[in-house]
Protein backbone atom coordinates (compact mmCIF):
# COMPACT_ATOMS: atom_id res chain seq x y z
CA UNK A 1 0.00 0.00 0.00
CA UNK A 2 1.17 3.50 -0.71
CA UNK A 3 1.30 6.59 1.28
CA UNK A 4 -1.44 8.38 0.08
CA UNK A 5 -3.30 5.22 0.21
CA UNK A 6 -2.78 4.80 3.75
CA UNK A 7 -3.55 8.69 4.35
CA UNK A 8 -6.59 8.11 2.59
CA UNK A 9 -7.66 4.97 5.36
CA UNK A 10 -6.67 6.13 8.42
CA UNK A 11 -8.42 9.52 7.60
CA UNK A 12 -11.19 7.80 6.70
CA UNK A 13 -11.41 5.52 9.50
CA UNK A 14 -11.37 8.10 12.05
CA UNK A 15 -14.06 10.29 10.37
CA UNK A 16 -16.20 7.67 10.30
CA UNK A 17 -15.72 6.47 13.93
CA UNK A 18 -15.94 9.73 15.04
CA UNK A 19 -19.34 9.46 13.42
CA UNK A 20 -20.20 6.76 14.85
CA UNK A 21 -19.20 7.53 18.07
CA UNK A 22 -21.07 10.83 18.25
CA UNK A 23 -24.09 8.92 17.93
CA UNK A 24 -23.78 7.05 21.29
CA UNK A 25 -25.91 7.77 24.46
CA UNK A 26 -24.12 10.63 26.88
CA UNK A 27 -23.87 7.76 29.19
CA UNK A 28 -21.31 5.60 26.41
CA UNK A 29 -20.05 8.23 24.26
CA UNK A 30 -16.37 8.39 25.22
CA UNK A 31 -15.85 12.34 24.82
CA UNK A 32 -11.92 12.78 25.32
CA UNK A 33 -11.56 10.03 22.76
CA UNK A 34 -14.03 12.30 20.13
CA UNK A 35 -12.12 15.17 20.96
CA UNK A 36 -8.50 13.32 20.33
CA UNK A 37 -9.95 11.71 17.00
CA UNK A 38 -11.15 15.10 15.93
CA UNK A 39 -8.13 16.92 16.88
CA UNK A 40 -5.82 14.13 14.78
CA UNK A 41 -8.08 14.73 11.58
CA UNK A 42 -7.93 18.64 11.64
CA UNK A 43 -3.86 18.47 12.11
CA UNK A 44 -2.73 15.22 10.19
CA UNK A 45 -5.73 14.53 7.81
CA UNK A 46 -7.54 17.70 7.00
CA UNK A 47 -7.27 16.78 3.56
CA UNK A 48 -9.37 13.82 4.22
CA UNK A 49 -11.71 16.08 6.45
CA UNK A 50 -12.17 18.23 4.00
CA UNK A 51 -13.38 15.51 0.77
CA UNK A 52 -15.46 13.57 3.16
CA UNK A 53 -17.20 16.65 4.78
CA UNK A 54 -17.70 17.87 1.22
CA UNK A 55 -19.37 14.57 0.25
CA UNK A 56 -21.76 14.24 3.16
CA UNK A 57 -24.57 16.17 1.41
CA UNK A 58 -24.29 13.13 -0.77
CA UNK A 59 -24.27 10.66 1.57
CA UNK A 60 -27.85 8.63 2.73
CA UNK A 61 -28.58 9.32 6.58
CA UNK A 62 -27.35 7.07 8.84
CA UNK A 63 -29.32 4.47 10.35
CA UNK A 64 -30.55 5.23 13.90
CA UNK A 65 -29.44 4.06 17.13
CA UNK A 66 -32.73 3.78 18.69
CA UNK A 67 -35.55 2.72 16.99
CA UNK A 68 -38.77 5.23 17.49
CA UNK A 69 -41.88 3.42 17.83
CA UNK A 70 -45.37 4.92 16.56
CA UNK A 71 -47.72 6.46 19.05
CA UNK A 72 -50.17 4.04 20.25
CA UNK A 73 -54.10 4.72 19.50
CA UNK A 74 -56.57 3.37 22.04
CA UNK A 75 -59.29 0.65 20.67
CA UNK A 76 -62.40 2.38 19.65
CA UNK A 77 -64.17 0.74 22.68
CA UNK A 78 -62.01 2.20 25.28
CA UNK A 79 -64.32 5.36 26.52
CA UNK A 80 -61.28 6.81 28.64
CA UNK A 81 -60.31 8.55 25.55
């Protein structure tokens, strides 16, 4: 693997884990870690930052960690409605 190959992954790979990551509950998202990861793509891989930020308009949403569930409607009998 070249260089800009392996620029290219390990950019990539911490984009999309800080992704990821941010999507955790308060309780399990590991901040400092976010913050490092974040801090390691704007020094060593803004060029990687950049493209990929660029392309998100592009990209489909991601799926979601919790899965809403539609508001339940009483039976027609029930009369405490």
């Amino acid at each position: 693997m070249d260089e800009a190959r392996e620029y290219w992954i390990i950019g990539r790979a911490l984009y999309e884990a800080v992704a990821h990551l941010e999507r955790l509950s308060e309780e399990r998202r590991p901040e400092s870690d976010i913050e490092d990861m974040r801090e390691l793509l704007a020094e060593r891989y803004a060029g990687v930052w950049d493209v990929l930020v660029a392309g998100e308009a592009y990209r489909p949403a991601p799926k979601p960690v919790v899965k809403l569930v539609p508001k339940a409607t009483p039976p027609e009998d029930d009369t405490t409605a």
